[in-house]
C-alpha atoms as a PDB file:
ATOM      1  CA  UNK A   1     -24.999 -56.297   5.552  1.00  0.00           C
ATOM      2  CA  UNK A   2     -21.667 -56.839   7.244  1.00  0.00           C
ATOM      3  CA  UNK A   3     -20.433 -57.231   3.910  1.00  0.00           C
ATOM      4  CA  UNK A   4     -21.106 -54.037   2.675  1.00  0.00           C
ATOM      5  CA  UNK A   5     -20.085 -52.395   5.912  1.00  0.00           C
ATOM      6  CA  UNK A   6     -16.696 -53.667   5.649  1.00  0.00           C
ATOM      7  CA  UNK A   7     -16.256 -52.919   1.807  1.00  0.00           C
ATOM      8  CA  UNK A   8     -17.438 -49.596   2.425  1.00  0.00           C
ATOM      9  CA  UNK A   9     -14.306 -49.455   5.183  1.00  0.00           C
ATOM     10  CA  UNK A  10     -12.069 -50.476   2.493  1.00  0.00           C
ATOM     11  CA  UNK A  11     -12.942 -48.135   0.434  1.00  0.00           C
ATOM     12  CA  UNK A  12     -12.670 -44.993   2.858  1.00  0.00           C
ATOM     13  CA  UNK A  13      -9.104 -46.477   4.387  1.00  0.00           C
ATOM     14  CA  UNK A  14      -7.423 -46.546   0.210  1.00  0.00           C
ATOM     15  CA  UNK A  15      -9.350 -43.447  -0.403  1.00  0.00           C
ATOM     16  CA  UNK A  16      -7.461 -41.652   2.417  1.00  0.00           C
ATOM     17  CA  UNK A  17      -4.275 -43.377   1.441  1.00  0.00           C
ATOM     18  CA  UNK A  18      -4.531 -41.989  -1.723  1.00  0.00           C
ATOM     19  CA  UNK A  19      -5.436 -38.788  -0.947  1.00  0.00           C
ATOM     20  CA  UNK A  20      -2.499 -38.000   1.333  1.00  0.00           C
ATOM     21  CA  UNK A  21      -0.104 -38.190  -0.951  1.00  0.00           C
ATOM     22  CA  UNK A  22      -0.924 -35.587  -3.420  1.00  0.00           C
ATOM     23  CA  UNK A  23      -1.379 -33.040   0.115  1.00  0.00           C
ATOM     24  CA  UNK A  24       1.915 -33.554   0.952  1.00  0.00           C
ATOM     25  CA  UNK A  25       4.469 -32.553  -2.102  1.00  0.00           C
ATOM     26  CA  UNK A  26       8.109 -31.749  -2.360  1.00  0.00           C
ATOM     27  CA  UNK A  27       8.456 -28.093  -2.558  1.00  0.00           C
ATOM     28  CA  UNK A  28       9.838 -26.980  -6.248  1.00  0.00           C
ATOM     29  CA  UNK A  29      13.345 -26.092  -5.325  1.00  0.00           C
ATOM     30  CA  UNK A  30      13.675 -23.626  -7.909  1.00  0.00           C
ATOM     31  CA  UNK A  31      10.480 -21.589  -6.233  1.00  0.00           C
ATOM     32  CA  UNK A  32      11.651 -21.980  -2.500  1.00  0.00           C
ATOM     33  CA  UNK A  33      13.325 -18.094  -1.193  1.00  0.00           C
ATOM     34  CA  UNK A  34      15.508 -17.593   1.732  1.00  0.00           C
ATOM     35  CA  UNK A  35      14.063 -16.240   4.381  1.00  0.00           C
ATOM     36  CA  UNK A  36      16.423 -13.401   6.739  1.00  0.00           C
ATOM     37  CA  UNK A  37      17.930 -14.289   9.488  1.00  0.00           C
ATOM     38  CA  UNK A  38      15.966 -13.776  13.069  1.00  0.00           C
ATOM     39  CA  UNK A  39      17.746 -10.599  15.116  1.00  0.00           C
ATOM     40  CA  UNK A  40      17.092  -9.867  18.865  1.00  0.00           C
ATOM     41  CA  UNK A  41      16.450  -6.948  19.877  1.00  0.00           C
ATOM     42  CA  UNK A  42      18.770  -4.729  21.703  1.00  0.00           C
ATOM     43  CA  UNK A  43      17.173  -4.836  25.238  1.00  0.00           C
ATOM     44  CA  UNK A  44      16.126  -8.477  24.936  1.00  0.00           C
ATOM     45  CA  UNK A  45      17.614  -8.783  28.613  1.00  0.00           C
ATOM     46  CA  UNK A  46      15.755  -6.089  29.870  1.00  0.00           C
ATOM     47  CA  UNK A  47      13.350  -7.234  32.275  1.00  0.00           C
ATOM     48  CA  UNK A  48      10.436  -5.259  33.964  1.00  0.00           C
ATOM     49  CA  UNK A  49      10.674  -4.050  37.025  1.00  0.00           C
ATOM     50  CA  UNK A  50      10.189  -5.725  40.252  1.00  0.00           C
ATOM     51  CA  UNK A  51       6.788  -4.737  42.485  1.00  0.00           C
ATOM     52  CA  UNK A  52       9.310  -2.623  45.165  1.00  0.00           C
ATOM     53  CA  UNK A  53      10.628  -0.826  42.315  1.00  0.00           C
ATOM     54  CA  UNK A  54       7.285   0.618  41.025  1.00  0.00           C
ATOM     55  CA  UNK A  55       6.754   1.936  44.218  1.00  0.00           C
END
């Protein structure tokens, strides 16, 4: 029985070792864009206003 259990383990640990590798390609480099660069906005240090200001 203990045989079995630990074949069985074997078999599940090279069956995920396997597995990962064909999850986890390169990226084709002829296929990969360029994404635009990230902006701020114009008031990005604009805060909100304190509580005695809403007042």
């Amino acid at each position: 029985m203990k045989k079995f259990l630990l074949l069985g383990l074997v078999v599940c640990v090279l069956a995920a070792c396997t597995s990962k590798s064909t999850i986890f390609r390169a990226p084709d480099e002829s296929k990969v864009t360029q994404r635009k660069d990230l902006t701020l906005p114009p008031d990005y240090k604009l805060r909100p206003p304190k509580e005695a200001e809403k007042k």
